[in-house]
C-alpha atoms as a PDB file:
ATOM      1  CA  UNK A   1     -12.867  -6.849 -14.716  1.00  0.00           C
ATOM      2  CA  UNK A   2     -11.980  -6.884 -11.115  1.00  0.00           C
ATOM      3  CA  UNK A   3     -10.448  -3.699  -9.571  1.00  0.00           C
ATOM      4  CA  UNK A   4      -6.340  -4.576  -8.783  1.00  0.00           C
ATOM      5  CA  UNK A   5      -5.881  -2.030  -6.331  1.00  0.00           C
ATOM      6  CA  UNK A   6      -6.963  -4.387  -4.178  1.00  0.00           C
ATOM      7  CA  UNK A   7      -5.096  -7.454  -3.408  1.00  0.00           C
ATOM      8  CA  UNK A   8      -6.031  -9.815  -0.998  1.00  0.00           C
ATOM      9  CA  UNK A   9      -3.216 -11.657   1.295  1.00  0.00           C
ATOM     10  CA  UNK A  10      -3.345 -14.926   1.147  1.00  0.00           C
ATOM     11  CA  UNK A  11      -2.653 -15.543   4.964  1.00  0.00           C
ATOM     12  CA  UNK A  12      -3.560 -19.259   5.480  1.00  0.00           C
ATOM     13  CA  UNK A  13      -1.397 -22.168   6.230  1.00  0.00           C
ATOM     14  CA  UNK A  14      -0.804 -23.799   3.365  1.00  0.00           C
ATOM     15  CA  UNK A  15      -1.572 -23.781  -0.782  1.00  0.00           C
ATOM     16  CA  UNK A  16      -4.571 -26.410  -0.433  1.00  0.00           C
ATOM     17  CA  UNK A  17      -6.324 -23.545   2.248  1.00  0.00           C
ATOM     18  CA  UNK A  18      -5.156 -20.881  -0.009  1.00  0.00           C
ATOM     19  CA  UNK A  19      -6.546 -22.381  -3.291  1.00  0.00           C
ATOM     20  CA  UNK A  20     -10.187 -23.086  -1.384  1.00  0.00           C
ATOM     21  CA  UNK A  21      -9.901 -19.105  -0.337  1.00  0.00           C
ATOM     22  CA  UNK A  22      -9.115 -18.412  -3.651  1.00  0.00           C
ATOM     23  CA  UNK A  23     -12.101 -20.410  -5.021  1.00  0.00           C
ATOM     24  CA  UNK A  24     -14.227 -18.671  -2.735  1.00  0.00           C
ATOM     25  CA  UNK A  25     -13.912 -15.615  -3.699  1.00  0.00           C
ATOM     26  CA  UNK A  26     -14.266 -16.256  -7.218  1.00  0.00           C
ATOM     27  CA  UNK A  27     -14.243 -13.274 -10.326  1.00  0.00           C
ATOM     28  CA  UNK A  28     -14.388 -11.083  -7.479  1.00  0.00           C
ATOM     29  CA  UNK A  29     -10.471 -10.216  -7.309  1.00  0.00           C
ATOM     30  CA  UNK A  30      -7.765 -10.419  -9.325  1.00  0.00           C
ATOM     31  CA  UNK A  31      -4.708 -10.145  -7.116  1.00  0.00           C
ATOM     32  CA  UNK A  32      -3.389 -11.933  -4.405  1.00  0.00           C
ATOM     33  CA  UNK A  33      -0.329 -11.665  -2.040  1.00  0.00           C
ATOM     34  CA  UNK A  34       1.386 -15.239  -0.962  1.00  0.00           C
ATOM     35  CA  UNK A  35       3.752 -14.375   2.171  1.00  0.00           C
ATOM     36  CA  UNK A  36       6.719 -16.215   3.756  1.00  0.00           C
ATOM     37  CA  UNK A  37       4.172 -17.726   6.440  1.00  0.00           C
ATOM     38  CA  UNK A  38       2.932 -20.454   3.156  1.00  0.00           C
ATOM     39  CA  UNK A  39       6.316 -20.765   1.917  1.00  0.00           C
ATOM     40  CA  UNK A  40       7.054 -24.046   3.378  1.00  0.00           C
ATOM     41  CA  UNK A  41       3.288 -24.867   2.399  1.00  0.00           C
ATOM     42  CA  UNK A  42       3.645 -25.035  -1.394  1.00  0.00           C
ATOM     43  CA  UNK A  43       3.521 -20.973  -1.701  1.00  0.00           C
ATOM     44  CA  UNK A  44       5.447 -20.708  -4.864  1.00  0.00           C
ATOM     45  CA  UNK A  45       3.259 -23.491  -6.589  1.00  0.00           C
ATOM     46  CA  UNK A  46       0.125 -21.559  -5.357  1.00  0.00           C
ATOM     47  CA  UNK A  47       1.520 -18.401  -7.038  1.00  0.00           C
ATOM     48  CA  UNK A  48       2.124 -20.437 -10.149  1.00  0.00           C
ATOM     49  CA  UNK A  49      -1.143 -22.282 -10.194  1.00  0.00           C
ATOM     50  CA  UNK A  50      -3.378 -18.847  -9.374  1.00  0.00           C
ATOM     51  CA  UNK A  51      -1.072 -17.162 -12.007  1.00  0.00           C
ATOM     52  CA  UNK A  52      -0.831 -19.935 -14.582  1.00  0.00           C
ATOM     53  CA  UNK A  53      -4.604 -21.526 -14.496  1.00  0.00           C
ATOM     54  CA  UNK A  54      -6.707 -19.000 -12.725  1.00  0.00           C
ATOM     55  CA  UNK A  55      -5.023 -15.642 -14.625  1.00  0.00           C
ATOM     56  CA  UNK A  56      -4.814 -13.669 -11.510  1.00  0.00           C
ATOM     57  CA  UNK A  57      -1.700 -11.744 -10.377  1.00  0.00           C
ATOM     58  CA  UNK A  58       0.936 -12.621  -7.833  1.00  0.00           C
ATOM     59  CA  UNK A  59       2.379 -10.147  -5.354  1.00  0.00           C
ATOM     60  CA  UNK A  60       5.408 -12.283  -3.626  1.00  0.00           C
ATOM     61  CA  UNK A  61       5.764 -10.921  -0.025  1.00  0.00           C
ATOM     62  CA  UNK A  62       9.261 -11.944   1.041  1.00  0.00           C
ATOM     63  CA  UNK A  63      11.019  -9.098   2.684  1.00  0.00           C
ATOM     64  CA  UNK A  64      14.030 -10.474   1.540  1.00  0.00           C
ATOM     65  CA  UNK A  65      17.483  -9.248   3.575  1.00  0.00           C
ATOM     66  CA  UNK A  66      20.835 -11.065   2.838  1.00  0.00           C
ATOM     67  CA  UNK A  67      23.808  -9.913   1.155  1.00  0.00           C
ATOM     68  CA  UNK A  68      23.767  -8.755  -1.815  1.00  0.00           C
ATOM     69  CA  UNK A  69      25.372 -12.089  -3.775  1.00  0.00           C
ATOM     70  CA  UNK A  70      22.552 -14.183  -1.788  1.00  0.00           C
ATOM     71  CA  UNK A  71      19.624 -11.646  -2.416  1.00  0.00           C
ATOM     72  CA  UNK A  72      20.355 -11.491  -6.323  1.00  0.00           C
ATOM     73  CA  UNK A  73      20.707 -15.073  -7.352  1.00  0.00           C
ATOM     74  CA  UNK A  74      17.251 -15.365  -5.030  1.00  0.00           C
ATOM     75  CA  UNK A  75      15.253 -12.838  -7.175  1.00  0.00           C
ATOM     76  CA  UNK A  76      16.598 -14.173 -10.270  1.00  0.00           C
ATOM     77  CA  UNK A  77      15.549 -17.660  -9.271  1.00  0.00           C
ATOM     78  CA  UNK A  78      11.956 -16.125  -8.260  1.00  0.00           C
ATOM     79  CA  UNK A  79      12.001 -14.038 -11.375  1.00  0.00           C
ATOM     80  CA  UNK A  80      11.614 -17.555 -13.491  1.00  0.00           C
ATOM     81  CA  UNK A  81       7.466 -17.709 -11.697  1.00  0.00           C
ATOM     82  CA  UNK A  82       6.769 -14.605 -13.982  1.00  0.00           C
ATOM     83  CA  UNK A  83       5.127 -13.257 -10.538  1.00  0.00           C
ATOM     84  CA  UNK A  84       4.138  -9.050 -10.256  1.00  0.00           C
ATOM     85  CA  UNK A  85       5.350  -7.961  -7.521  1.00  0.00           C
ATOM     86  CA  UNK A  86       8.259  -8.955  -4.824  1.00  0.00           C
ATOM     87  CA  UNK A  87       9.439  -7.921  -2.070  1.00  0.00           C
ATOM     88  CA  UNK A  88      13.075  -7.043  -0.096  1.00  0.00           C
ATOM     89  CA  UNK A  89      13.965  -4.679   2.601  1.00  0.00           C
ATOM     90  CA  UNK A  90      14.573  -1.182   1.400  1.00  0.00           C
ATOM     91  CA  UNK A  91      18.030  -1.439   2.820  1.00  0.00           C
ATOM     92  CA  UNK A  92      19.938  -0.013  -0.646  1.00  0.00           C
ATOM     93  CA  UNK A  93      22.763  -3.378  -0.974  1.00  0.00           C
ATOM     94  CA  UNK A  94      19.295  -5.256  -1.402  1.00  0.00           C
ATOM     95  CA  UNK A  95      17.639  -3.493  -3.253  1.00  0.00           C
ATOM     96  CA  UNK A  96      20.458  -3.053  -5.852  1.00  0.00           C
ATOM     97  CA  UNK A  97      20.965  -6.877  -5.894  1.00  0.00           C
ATOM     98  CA  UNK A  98      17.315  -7.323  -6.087  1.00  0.00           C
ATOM     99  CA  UNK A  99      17.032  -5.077  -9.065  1.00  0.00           C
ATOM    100  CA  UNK A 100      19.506  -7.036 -10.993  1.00  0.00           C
ATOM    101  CA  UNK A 101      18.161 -10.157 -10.056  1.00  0.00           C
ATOM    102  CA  UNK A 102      14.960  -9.244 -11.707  1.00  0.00           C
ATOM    103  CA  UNK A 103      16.658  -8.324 -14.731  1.00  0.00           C
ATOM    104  CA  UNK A 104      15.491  -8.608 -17.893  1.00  0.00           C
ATOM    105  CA  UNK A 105      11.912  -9.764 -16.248  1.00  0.00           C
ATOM    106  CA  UNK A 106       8.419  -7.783 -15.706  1.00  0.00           C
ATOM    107  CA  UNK A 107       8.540  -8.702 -11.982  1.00  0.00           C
ATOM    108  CA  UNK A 108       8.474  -5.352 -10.129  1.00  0.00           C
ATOM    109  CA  UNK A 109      10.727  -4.840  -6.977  1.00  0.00           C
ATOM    110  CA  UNK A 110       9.038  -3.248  -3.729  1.00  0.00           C
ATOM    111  CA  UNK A 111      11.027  -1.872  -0.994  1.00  0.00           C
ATOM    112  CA  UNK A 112       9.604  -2.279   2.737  1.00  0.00           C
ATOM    113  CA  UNK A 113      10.226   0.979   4.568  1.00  0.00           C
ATOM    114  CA  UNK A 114       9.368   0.166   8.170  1.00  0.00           C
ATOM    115  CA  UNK A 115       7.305  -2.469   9.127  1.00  0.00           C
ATOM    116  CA  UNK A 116       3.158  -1.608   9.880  1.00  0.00           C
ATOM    117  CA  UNK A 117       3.323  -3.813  13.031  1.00  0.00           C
ATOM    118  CA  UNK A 118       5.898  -1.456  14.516  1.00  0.00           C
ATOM    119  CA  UNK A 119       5.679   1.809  16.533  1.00  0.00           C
ATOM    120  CA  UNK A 120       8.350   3.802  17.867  1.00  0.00           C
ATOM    121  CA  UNK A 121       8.876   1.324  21.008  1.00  0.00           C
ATOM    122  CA  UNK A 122       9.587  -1.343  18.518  1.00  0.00           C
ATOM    123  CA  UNK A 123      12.292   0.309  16.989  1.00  0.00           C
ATOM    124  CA  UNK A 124      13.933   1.447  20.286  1.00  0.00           C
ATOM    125  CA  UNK A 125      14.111  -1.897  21.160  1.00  0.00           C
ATOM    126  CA  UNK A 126      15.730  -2.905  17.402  1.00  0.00           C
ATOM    127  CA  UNK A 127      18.248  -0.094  18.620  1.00  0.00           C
ATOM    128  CA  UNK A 128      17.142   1.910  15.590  1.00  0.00           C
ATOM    129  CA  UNK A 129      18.302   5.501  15.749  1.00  0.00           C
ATOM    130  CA  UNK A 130      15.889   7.900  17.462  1.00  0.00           C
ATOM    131  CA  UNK A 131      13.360  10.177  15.939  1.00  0.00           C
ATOM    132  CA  UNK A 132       9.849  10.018  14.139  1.00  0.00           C
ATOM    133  CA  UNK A 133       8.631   7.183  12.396  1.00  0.00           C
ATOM    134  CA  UNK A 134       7.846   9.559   9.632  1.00  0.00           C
ATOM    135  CA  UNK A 135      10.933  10.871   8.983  1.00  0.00           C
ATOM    136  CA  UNK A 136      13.049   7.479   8.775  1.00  0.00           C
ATOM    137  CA  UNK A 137      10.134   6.014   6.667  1.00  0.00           C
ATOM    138  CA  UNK A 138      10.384   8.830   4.215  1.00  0.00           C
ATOM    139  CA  UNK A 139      14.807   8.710   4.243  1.00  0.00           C
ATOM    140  CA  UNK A 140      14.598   4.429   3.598  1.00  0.00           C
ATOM    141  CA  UNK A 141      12.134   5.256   0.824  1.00  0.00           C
ATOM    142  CA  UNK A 142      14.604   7.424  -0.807  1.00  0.00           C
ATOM    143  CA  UNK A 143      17.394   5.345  -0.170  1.00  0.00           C
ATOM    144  CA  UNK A 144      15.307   2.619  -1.817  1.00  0.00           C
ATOM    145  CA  UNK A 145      14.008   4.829  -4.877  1.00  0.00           C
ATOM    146  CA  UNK A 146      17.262   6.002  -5.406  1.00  0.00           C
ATOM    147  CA  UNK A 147      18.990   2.454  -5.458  1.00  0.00           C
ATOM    148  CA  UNK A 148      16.064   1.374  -8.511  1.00  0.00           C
ATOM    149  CA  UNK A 149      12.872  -0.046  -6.032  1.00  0.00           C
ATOM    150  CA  UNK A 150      10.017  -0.155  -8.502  1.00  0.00           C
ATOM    151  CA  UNK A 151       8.080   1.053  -5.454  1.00  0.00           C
ATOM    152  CA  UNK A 152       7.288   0.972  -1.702  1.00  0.00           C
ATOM    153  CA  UNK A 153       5.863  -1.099   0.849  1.00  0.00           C
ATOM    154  CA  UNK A 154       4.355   0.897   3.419  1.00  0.00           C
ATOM    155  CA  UNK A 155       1.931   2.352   6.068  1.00  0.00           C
ATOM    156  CA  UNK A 156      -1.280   3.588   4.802  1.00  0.00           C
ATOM    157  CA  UNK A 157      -0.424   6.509   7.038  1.00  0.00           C
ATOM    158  CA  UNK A 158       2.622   7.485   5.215  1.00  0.00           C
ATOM    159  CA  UNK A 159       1.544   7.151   1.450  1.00  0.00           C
ATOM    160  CA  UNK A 160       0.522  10.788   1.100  1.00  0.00           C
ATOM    161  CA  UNK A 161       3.892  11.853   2.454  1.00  0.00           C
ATOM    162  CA  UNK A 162       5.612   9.334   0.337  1.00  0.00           C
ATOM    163  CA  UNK A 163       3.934  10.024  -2.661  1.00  0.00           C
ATOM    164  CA  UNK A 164       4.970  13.681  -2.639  1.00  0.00           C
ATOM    165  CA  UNK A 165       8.546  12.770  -2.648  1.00  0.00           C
ATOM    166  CA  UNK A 166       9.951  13.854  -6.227  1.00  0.00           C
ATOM    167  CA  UNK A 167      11.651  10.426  -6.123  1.00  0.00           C
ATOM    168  CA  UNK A 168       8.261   8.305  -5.939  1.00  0.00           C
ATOM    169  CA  UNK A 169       7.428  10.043  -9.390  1.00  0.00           C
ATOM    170  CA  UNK A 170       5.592   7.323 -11.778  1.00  0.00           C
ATOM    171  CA  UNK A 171       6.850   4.727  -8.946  1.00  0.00           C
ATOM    172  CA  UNK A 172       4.138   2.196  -6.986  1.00  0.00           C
ATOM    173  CA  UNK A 173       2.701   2.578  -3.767  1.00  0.00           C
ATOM    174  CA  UNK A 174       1.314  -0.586  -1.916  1.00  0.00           C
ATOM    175  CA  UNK A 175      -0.550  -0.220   1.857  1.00  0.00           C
ATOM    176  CA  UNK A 176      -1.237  -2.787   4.305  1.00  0.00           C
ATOM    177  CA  UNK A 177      -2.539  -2.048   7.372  1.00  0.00           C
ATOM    178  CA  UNK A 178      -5.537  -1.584   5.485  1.00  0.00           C
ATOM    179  CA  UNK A 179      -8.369  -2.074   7.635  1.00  0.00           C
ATOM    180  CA  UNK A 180     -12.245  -1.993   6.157  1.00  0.00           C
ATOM    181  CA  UNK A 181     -14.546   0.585   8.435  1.00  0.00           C
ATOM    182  CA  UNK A 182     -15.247  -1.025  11.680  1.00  0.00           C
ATOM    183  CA  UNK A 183     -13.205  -4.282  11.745  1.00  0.00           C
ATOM    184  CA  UNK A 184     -10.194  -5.133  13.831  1.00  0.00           C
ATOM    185  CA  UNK A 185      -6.586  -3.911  13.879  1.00  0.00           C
ATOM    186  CA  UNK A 186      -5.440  -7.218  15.055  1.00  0.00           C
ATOM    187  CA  UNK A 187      -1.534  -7.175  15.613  1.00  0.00           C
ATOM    188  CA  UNK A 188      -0.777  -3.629  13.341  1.00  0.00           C
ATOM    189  CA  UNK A 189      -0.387  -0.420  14.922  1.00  0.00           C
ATOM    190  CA  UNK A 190      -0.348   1.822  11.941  1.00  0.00           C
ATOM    191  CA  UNK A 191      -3.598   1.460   9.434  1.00  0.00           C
ATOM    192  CA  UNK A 192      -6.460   3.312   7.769  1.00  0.00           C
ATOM    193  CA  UNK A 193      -9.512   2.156   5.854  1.00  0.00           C
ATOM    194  CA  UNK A 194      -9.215   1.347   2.082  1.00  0.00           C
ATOM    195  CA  UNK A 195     -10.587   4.567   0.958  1.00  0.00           C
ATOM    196  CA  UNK A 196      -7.997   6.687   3.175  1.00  0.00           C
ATOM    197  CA  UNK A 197      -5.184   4.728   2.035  1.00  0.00           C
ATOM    198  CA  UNK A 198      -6.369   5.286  -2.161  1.00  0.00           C
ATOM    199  CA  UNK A 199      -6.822   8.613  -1.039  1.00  0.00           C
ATOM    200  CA  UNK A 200      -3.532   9.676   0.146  1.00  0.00           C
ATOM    201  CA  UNK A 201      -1.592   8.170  -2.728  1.00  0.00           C
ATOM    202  CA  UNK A 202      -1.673   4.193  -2.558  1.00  0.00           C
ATOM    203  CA  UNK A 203      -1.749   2.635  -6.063  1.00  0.00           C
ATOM    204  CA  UNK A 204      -2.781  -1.251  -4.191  1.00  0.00           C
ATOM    205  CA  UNK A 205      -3.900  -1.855  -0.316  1.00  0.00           C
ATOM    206  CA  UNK A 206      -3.622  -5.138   0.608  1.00  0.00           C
ATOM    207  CA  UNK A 207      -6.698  -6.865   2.934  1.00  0.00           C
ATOM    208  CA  UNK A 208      -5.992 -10.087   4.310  1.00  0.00           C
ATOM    209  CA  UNK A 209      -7.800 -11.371   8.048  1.00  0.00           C
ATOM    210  CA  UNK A 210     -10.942  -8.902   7.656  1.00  0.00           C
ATOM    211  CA  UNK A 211     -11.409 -11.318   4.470  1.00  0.00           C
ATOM    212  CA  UNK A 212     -10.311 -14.660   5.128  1.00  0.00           C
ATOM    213  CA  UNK A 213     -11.410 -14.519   8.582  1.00  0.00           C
ATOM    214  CA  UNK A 214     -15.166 -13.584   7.216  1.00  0.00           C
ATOM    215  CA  UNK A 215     -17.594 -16.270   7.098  1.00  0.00           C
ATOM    216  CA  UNK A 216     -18.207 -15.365   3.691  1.00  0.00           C
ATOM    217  CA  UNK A 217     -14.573 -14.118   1.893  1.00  0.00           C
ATOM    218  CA  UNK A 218     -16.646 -13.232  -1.588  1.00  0.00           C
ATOM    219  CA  UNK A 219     -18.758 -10.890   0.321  1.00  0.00           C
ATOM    220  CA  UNK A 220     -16.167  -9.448   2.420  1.00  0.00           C
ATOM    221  CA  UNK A 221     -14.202  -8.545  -0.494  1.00  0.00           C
ATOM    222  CA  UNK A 222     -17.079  -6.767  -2.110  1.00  0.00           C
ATOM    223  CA  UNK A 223     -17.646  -4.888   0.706  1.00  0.00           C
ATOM    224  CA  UNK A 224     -13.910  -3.422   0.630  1.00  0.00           C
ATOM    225  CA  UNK A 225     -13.982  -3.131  -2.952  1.00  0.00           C
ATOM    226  CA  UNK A 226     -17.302  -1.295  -2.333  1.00  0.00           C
ATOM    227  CA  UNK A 227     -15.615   1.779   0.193  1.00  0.00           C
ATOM    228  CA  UNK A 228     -12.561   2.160  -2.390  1.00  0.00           C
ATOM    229  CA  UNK A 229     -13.297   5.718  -4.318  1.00  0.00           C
END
């Protein structure tokens, strides 16, 4: 049985590239994460072919943000794909509409705190109030626990932190950012190795260009599943 802590991002243009990925790698995982980049590239009937005919799991990476009205009837549309995971910004109007959205289905809601690409300079410029990263990560995840997230989207960095938080109790905690010892950071700021991020509290990392990028995806995947404790 493969090991679904880790889920692999399906970061390629379109379904037909994601489906050869997918084929690829084989037994070897179990879960994958389709983002808004392949939505316009047959995304949802990727998720619905990998869940339907290959039995693997679906993490939906969205990040919705609308008002509430427009986020719920979204989610309860998505909610008919019978996908795992989905998710909205951890602002607490979406998350509430996203929670009732997915009622009445097994689709778990996760709550992005503050993006891993961003460092303070980032949100300066997004005129987001001063002080440490740290802090305002750990207030949006409470905001977002409190409003009914399932769970949290974010930094490897922060999941110890976060998972102390009384309200994260029996709650999910999903890292990117993860980066396997010695490869790239490419564009994030914020990341740790897959054993670091397990390690400080994450229940799933998610690995995406250290294994599609690889010449060989199956391998690359073993590898990471190899340095996960």
């Amino acid at each position: 049985m493969p090991d679904d802590r880790l889920i692999v991002a399906l970061d390629v243009p379109d379904a037909h590239s994601g489906l050869a990925l997918a084929t690829r790698i084989g037994d070897a995982v179990s879960f994958y994460k389709i983002g808004l980049g392949m939505l316009t590239g047959g995304g949802l009937a990727l998720a619905q072919e990998l869940k339907d005919e290959h039995g693997k799991r679906i993490f939906l990476d969205m990040k919705l943000f609308d008002i509430g009205a427009t986020v719920e009837a979204a989610v309860r549309g998505l909610a008919r794909f019978d996908l795992d995971f989905l998710t909205v910004h951890g602002d607490p109007h979406v998350v509430r509409a996203a929670r009732e959205g997915a009622s009445g289905s097994e689709m778990k809601i996760l709550a992005v705190t503050i993006l891993t690409s961003l460092d303070r300079a980032d949100l300066d410029a997004s005129l987001i109030r001063p002080g440490d990263i740290r802090e305002i990560v750990a207030e949006r995840a409470i905001r977002a626990l409190e409003a009914g997230a399932d769970g949290l989207i974010a930094s490897p960095q922060e999941a110890k932190m976060l998972r102390a938080l009384p309200q994260s109790k029996g709650k999910l905690i999903v890292t990117p950012g993860v980066r396997p010892a010695g490869a790239e950071i490419g564009d994030q700021k914020r990341v740790a190795t897959p054993a670091q991020a397990i390690a400080e509290g994450a229940d799933h990392i998610v690995v995406g260009r250290p294994v599609w990028q690889a010449a060989d995806p199956r391998t690359a995947v073993r590898a990471v599943l190899a340095e996960l404790p």
